[in-house]
C-alpha atoms as a PDB file:
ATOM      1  CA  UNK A   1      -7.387 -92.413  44.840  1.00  0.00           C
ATOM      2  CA  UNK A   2      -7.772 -91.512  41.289  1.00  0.00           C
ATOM      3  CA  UNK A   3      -7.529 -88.337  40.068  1.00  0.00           C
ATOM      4  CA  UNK A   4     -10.673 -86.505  38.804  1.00  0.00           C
ATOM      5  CA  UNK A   5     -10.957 -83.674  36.281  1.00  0.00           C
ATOM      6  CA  UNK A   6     -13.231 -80.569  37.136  1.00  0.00           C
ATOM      7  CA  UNK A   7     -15.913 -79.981  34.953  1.00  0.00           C
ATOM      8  CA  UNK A   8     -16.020 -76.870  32.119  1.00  0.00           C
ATOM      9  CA  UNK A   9     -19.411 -76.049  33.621  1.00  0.00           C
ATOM     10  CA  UNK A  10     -19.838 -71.920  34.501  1.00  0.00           C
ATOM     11  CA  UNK A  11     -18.651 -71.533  37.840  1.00  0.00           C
ATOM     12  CA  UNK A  12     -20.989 -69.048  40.625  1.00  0.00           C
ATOM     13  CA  UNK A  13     -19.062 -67.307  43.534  1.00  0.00           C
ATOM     14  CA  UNK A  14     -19.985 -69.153  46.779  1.00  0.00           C
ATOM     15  CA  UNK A  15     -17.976 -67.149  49.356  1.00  0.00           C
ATOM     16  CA  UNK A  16     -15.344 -63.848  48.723  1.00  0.00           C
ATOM     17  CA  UNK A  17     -14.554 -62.967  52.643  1.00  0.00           C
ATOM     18  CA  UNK A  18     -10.769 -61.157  53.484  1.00  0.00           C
ATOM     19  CA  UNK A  19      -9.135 -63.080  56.437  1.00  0.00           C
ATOM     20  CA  UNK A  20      -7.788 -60.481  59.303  1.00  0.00           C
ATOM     21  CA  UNK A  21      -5.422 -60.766  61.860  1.00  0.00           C
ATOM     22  CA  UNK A  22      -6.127 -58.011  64.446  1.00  0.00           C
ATOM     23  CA  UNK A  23      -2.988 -58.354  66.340  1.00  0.00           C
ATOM     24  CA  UNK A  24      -1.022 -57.258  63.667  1.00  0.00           C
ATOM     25  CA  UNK A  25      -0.180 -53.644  62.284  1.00  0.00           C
ATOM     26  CA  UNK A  26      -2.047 -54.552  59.158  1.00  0.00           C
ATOM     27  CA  UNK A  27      -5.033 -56.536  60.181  1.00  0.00           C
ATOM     28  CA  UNK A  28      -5.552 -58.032  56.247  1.00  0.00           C
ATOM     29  CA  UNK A  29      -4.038 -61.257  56.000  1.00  0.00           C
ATOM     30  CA  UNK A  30      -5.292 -62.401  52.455  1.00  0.00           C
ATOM     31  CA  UNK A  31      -8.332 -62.761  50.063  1.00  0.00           C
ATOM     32  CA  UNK A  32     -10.323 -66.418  50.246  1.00  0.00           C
ATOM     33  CA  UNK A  33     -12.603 -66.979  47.479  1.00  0.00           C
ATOM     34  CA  UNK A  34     -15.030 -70.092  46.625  1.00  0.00           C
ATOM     35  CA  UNK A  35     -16.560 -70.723  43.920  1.00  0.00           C
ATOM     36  CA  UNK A  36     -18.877 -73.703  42.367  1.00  0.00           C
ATOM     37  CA  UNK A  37     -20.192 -74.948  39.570  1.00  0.00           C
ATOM     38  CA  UNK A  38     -22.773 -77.137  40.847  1.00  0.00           C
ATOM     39  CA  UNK A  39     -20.896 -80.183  40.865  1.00  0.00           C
ATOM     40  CA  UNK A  40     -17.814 -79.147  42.219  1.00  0.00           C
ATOM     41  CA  UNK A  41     -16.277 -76.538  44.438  1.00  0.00           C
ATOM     42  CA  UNK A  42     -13.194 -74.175  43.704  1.00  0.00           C
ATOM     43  CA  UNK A  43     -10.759 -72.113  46.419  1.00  0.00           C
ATOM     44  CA  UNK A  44      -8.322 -69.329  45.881  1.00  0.00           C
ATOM     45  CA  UNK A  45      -6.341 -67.736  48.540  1.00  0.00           C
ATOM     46  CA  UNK A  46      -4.845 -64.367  47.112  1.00  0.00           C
ATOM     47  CA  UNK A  47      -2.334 -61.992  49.501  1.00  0.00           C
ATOM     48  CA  UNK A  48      -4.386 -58.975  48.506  1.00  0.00           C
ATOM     49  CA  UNK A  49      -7.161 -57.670  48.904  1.00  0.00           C
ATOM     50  CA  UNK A  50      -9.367 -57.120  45.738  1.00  0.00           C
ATOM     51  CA  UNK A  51     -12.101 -54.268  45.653  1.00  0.00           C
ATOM     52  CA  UNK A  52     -15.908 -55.941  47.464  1.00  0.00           C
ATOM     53  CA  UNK A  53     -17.610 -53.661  44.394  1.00  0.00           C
ATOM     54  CA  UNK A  54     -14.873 -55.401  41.788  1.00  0.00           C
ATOM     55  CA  UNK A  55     -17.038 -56.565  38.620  1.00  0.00           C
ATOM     56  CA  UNK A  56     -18.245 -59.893  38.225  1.00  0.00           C
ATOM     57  CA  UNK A  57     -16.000 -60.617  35.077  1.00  0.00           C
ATOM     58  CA  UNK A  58     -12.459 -59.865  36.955  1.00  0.00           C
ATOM     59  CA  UNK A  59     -13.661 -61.935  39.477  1.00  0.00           C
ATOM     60  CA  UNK A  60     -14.725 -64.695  37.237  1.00  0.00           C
ATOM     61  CA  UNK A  61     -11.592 -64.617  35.515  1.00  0.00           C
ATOM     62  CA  UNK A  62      -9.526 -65.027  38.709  1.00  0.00           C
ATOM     63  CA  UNK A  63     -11.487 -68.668  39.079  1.00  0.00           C
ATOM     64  CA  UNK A  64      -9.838 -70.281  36.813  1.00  0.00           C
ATOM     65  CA  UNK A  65      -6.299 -69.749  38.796  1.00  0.00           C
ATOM     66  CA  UNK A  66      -8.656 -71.872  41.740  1.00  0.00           C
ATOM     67  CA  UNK A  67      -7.694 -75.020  42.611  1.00  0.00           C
ATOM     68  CA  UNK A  68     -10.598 -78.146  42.694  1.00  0.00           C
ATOM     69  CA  UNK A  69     -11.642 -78.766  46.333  1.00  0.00           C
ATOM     70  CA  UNK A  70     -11.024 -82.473  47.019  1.00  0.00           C
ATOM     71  CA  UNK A  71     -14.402 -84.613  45.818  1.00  0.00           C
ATOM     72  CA  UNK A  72     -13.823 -86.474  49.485  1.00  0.00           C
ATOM     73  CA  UNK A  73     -14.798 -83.219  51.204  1.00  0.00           C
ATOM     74  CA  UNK A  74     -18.602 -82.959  50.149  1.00  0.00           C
ATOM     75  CA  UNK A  75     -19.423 -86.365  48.217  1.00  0.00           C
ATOM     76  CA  UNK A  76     -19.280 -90.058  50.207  1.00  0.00           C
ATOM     77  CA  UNK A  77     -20.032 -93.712  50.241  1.00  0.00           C
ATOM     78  CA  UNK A  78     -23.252 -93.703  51.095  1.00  0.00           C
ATOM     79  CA  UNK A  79     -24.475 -96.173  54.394  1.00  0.00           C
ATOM     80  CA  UNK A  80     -25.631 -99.381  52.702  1.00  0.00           C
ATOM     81  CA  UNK A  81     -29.177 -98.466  55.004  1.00  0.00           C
ATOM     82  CA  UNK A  82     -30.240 -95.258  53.110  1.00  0.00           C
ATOM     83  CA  UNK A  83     -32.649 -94.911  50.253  1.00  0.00           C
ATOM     84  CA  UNK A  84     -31.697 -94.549  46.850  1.00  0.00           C
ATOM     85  CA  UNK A  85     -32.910 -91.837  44.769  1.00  0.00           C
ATOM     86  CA  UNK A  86     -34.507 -94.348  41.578  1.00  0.00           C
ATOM     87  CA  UNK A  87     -33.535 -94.290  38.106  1.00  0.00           C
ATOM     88  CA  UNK A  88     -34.010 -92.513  35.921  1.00  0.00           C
ATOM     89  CA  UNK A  89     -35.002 -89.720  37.963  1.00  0.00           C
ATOM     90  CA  UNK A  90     -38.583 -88.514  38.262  1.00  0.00           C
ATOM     91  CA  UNK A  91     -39.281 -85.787  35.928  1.00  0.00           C
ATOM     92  CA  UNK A  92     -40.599 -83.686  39.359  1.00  0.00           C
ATOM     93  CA  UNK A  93     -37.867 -83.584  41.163  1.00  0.00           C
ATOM     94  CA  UNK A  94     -34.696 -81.593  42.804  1.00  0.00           C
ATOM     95  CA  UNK A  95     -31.256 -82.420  43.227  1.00  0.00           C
ATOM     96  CA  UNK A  96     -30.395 -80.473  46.475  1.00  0.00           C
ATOM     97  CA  UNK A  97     -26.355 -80.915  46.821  1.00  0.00           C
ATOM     98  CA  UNK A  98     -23.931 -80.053  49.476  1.00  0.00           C
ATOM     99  CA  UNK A  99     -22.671 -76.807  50.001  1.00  0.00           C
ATOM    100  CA  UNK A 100     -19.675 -75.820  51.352  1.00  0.00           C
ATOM    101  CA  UNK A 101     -19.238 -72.170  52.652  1.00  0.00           C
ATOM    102  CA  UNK A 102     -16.315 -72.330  54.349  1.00  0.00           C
ATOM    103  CA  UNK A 103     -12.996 -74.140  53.190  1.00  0.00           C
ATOM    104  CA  UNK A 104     -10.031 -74.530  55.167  1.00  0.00           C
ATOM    105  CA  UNK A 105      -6.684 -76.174  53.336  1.00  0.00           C
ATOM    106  CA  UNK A 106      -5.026 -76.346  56.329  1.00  0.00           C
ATOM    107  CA  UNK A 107      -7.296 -78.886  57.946  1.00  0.00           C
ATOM    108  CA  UNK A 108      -9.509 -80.396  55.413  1.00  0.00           C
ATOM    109  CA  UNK A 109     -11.497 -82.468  57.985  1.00  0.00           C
ATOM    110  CA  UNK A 110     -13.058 -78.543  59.321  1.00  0.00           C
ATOM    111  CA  UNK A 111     -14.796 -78.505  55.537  1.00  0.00           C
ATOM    112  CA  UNK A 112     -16.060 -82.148  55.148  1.00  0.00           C
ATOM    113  CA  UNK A 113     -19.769 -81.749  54.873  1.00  0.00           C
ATOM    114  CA  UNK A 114     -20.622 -85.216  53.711  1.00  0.00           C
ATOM    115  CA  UNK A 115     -21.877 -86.218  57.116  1.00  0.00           C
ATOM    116  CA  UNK A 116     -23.837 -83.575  57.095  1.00  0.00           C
ATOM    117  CA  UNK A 117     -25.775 -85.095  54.066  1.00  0.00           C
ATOM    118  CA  UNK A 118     -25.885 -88.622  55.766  1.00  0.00           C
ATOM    119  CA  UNK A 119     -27.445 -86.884  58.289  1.00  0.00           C
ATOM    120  CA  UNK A 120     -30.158 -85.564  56.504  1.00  0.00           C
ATOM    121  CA  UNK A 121     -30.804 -88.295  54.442  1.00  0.00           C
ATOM    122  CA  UNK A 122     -31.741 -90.137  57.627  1.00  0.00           C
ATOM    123  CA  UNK A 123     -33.801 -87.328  59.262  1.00  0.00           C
ATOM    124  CA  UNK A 124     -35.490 -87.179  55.463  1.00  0.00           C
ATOM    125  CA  UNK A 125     -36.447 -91.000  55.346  1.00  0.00           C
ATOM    126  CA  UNK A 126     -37.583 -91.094  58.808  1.00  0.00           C
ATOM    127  CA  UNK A 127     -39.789 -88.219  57.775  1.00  0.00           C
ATOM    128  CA  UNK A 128     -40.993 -89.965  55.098  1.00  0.00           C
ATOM    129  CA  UNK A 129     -42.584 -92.730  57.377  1.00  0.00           C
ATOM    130  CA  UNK A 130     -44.594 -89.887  58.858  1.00  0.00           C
ATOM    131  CA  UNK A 131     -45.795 -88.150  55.709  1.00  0.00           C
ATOM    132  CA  UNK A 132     -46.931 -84.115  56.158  1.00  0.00           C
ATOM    133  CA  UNK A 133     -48.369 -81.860  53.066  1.00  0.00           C
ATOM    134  CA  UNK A 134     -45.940 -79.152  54.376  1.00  0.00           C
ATOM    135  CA  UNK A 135     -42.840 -81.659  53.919  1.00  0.00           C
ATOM    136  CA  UNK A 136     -41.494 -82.214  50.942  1.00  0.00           C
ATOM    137  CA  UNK A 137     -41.444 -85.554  49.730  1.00  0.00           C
ATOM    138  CA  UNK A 138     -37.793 -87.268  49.526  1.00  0.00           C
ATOM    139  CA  UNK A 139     -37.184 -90.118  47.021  1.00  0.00           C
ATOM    140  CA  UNK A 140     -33.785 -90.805  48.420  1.00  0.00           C
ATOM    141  CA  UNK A 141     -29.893 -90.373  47.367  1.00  0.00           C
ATOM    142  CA  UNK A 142     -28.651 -89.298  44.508  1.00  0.00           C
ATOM    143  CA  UNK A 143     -25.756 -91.763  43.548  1.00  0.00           C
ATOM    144  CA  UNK A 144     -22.918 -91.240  41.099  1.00  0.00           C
ATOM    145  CA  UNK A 145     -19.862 -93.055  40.277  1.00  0.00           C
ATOM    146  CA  UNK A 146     -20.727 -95.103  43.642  1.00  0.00           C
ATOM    147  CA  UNK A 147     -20.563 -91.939  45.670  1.00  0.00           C
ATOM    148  CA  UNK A 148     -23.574 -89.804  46.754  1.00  0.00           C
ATOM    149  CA  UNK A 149     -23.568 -86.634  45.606  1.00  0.00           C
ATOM    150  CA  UNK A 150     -26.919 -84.914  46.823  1.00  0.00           C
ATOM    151  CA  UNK A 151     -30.630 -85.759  47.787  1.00  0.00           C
ATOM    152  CA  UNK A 152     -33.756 -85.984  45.584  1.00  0.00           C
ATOM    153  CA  UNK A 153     -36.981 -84.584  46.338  1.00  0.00           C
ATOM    154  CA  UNK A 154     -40.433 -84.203  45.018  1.00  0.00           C
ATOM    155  CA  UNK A 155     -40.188 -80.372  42.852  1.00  0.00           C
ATOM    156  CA  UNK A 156     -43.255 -77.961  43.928  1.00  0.00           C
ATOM    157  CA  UNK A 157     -44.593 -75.440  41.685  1.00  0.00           C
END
């Protein structure tokens, strides 16, 4: 597998939560931390506990000590049977992508989404064959570098 650079983009904190272990004298057992930057995901594990009311810019700061989330976890192949978002893209449209909330190095298969997305891509094109004005309408997959990365809908308002 090739290796693939992270982008420069701004990155948004997904998911600060302190792990505990109640059995032991001192139930904190470190600091996990998530962040994204709408194309890919970023995870630090620290051994102490930083302050819930810390300010934004410390915390910011401590993402760039995060390592890149393997690509694998949240972007796929997609089945040769699913719809394909067209190109270019409508100018109405949004790009919902995969989120991961909860990441977990020691057994990457526990924070693989992308079957998640399969599986609503194929609940979304069989609810296209039954079209509803309360639905929103799906144009298919979004596709890039031969993986797919999110789905496409019809933007409202």
């Amino acid at each position: 597998m090739a290796t693939v650079e992270p982008t420069n983009r701004e990155r948004r904190l997904v998911l600060d939560t302190a792990i505990m272990d109640m059995e032991a004298a001192d139930p904190f057992h470190l600091q996990e931390i998530l962040w994204s930057d709408g194309e890919d995901f970023f995870y630090l594990q620290l051994p102490t506990r930083r302050p819930r009311d810390e300010d934004d810019k410390v915390r910011s700061a401590l993402s760039s000590d995060a390592k890149l989330v393997p690509r694998s976890l949240y972007q796929t192949v997609p089945p040769p049977e699913l719809i394909r978002a067209p190109e270019p893209l409508p100018e109405d449209t949004y790009i919902k992508v995969g989120m991961i909330f909860y990441f977990h190095p020691e057994d990457l298969q526990k924070s693989a989404i992308w079957q998640y997305m399969i599986q609503e891509a194929r609940v979304c094109e069989t609810l296209t064959k039954y079209p509803h004005q309360n639905v929103a309408q799906y144009y298919g997959y979004v596709e890039k570098d031969g993986l797919m990365v999110g789905l496409c809908f019809k933007r409202y308002g």
